[in-house]
C-alpha atoms as a PDB file:
ATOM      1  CA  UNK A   1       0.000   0.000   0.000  1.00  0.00           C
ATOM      2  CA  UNK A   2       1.121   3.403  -0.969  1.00  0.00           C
ATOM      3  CA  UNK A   3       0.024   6.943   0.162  1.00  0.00           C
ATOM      4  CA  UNK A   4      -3.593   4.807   1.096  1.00  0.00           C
ATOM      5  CA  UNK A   5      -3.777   3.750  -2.534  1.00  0.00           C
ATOM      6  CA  UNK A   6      -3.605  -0.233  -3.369  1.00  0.00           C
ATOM      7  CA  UNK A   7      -0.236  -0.730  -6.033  1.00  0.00           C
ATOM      8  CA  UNK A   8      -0.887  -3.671  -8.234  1.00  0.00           C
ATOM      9  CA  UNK A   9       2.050  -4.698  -9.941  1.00  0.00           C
ATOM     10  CA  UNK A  10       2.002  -7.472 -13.059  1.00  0.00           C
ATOM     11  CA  UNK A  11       3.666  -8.495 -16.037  1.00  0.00           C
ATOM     12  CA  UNK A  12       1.913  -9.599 -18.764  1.00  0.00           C
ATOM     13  CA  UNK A  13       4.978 -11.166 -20.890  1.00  0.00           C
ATOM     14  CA  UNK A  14       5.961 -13.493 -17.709  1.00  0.00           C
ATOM     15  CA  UNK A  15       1.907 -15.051 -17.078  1.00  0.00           C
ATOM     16  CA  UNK A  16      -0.720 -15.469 -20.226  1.00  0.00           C
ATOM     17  CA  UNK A  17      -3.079 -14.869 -18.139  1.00  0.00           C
ATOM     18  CA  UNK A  18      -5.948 -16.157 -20.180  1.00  0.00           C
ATOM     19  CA  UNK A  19      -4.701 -19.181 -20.787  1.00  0.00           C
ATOM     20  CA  UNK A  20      -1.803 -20.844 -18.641  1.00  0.00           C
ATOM     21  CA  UNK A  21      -0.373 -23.799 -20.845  1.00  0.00           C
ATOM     22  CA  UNK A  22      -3.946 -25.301 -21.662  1.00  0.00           C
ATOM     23  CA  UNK A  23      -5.548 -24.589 -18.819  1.00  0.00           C
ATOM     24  CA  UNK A  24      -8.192 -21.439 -18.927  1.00  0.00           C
ATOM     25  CA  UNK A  25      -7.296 -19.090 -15.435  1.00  0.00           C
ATOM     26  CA  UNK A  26     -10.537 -17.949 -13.801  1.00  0.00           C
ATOM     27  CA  UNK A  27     -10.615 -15.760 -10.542  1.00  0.00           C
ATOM     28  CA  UNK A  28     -13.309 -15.912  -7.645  1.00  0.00           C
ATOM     29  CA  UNK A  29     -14.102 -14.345  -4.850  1.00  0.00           C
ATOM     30  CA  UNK A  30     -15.931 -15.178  -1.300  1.00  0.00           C
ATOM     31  CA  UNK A  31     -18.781 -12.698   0.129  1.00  0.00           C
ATOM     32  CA  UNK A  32     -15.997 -10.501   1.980  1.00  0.00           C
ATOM     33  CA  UNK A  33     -13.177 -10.195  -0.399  1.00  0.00           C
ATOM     34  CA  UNK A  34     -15.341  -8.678  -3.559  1.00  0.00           C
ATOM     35  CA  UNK A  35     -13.531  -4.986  -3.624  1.00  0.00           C
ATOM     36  CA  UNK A  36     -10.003  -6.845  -3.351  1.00  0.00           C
ATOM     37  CA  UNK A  37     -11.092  -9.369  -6.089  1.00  0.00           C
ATOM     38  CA  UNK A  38     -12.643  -7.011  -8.524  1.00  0.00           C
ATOM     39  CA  UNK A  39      -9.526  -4.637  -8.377  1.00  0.00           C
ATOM     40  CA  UNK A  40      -7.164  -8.066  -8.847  1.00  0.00           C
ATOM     41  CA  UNK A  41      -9.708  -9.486 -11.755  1.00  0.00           C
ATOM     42  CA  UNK A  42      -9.472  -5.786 -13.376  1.00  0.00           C
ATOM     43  CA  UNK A  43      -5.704  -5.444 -12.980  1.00  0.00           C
ATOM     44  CA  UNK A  44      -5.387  -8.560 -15.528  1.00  0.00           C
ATOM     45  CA  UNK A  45      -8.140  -7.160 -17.716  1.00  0.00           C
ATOM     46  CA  UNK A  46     -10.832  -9.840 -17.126  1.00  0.00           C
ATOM     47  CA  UNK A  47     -13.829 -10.671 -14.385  1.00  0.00           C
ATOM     48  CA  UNK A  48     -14.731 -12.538 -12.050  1.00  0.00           C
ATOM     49  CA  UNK A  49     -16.592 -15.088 -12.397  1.00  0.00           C
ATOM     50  CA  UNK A  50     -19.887 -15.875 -11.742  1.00  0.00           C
ATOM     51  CA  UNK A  51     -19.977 -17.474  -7.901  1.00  0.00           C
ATOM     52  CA  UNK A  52     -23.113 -17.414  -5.662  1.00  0.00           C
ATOM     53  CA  UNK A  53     -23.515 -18.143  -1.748  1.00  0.00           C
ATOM     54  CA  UNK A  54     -27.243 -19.951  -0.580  1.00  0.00           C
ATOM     55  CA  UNK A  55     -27.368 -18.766   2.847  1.00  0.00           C
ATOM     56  CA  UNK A  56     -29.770 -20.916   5.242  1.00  0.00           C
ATOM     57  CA  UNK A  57     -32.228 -20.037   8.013  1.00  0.00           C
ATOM     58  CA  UNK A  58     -30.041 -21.859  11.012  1.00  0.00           C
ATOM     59  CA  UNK A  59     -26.896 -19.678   9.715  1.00  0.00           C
ATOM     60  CA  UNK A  60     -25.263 -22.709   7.078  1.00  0.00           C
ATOM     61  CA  UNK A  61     -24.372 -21.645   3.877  1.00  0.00           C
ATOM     62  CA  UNK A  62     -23.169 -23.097   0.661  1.00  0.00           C
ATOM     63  CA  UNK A  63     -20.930 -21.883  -2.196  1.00  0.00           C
ATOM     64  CA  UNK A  64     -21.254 -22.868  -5.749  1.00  0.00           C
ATOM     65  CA  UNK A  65     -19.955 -22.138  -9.388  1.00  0.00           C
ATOM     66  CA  UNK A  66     -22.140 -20.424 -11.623  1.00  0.00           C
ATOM     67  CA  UNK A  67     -19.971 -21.618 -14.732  1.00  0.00           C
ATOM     68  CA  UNK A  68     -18.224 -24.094 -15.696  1.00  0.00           C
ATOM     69  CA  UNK A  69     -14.737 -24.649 -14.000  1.00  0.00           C
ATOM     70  CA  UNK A  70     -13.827 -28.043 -15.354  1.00  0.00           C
ATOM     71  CA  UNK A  71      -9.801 -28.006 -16.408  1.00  0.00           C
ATOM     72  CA  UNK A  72      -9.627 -24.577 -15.248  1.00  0.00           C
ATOM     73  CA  UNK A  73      -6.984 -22.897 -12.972  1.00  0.00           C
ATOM     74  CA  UNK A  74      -9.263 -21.632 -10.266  1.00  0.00           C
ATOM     75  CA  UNK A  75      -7.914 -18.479  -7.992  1.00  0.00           C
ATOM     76  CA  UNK A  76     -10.263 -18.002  -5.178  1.00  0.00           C
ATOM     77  CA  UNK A  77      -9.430 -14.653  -2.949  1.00  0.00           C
ATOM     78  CA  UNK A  78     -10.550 -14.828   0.597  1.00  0.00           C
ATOM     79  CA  UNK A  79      -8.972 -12.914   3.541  1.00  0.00           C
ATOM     80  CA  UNK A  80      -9.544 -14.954   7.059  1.00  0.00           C
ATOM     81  CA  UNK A  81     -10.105 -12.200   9.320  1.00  0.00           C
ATOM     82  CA  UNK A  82     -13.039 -12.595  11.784  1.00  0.00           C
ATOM     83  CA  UNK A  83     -15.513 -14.130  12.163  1.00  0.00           C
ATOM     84  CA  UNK A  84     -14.202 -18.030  11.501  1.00  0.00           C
ATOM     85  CA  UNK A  85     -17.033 -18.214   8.612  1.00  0.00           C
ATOM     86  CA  UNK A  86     -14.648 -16.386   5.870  1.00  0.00           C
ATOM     87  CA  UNK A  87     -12.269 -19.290   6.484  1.00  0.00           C
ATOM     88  CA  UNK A  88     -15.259 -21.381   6.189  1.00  0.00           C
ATOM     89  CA  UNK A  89     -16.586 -20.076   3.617  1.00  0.00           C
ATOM     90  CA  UNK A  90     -13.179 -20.363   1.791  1.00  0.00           C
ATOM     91  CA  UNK A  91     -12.940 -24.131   2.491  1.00  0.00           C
ATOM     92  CA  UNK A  92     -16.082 -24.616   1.429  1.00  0.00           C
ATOM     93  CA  UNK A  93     -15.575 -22.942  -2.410  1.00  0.00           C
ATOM     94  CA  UNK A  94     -12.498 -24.977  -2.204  1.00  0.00           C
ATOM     95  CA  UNK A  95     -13.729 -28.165  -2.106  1.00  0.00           C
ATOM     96  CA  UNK A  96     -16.862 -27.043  -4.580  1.00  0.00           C
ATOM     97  CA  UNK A  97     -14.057 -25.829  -7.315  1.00  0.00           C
ATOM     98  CA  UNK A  98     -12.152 -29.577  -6.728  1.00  0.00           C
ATOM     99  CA  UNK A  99     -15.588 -31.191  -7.002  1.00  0.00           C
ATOM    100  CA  UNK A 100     -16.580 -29.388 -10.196  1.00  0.00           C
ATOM    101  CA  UNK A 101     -13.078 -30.919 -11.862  1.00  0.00           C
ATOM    102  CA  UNK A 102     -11.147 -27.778 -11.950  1.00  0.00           C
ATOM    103  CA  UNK A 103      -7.514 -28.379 -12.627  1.00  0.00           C
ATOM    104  CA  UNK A 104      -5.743 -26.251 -10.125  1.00  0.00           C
ATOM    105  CA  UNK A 105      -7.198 -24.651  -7.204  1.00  0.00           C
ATOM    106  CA  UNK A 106      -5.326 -21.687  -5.281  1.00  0.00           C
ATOM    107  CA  UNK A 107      -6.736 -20.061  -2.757  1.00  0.00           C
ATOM    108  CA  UNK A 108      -5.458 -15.911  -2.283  1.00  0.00           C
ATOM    109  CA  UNK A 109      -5.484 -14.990   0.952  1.00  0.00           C
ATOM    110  CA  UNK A 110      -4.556 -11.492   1.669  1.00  0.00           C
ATOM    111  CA  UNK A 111      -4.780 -11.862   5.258  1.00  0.00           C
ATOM    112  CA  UNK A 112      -4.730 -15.166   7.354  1.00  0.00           C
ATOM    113  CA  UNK A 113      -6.175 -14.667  10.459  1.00  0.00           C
ATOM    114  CA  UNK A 114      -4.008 -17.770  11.728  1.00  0.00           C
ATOM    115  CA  UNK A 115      -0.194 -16.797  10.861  1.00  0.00           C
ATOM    116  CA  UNK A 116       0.915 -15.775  14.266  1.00  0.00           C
ATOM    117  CA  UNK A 117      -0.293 -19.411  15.323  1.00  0.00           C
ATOM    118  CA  UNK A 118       2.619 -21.082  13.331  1.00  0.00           C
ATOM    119  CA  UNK A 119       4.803 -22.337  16.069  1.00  0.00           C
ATOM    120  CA  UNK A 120       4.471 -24.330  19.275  1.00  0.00           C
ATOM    121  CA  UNK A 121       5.709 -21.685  21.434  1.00  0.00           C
ATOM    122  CA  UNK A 122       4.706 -22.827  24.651  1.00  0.00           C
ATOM    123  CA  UNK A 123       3.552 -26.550  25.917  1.00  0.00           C
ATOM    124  CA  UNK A 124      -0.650 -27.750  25.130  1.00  0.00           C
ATOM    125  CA  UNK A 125      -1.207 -25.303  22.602  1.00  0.00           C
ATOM    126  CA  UNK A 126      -2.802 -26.050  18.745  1.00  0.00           C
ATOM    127  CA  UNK A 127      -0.619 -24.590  16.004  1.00  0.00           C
ATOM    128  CA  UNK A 128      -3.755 -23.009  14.163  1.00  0.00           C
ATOM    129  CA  UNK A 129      -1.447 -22.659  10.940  1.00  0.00           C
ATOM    130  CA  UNK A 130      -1.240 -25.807  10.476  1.00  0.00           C
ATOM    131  CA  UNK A 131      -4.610 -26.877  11.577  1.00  0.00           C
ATOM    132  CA  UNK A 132      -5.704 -24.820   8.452  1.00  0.00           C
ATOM    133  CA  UNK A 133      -3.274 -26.185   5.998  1.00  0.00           C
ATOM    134  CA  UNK A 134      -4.868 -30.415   7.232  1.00  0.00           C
ATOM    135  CA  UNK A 135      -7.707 -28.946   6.256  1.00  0.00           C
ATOM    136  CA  UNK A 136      -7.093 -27.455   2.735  1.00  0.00           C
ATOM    137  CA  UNK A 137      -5.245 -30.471   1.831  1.00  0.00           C
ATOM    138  CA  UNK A 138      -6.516 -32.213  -0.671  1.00  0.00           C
ATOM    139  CA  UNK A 139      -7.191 -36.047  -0.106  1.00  0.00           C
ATOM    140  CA  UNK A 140      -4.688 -38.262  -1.078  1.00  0.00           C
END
């Protein structure tokens, strides 16, 4: 960040960003991360795709594709901050975008809640870090 203004840098010779080897790039965003997203989706002159969030009466929720993703390099931006349900939320688009056959999933996360948590730095503690990454692994 500069003078309160978000820098984007890229370079379009290094990344074809439309099409990475044979595999079409498509970026996503969660419920909370749609300014960040938009400005990251514009910075590589395309948009986002087309994502949607059902949101139930005892407080679930579930994220789906609105377009095909099959074969496609999927970025989906999420930050973690508070409340847990970004992270959540994140998981949950994760495992919809593996489901749906795309062939790379990377979740952006401009802020993870969890990084201080990366170390055991004193006895009967959780290392939340890494509790996160079991999670987003996929299944082997």
């Amino acid at each position: 960040m500069k003078n309160g203004k978000l820098i984007f840098h890229y370079q379009l010779s290094i990344i074809n960003y439309k099409n990475m080897g044979h595999h079409t790039l498509k970026i996503f965003s969660c419920r909370n991360s749609w300014p960040l997203a938009e400005k990251i989706a514009a910075s590589y002159r395309t948009t986002l795709g087309e994502s949607a969030c059902i949101d139930f009466n005892d407080g679930e929720y579930q994220p789906s594709f609105n377009e095909t993703i099959r074969g496609c390099t999927v970025f989906i931006v999420q930050s973690t901050f508070p409340p847990a349900d970004n992270l959540m939320e994140l998981l949950l688009m994760i495992d919809a975008a593996r489901r749906a056959s795309a062939h790379k999933v990377v979740a952006v996360i401009p802020y993870f809640g969890w990084a201080r948590q990366d170390r055991k730095d004193r006895p009967r503690v959780s290392i939340g870090a890494n509790s996160w990454q079991t999670c987003s692994k996929p299944p082997e």
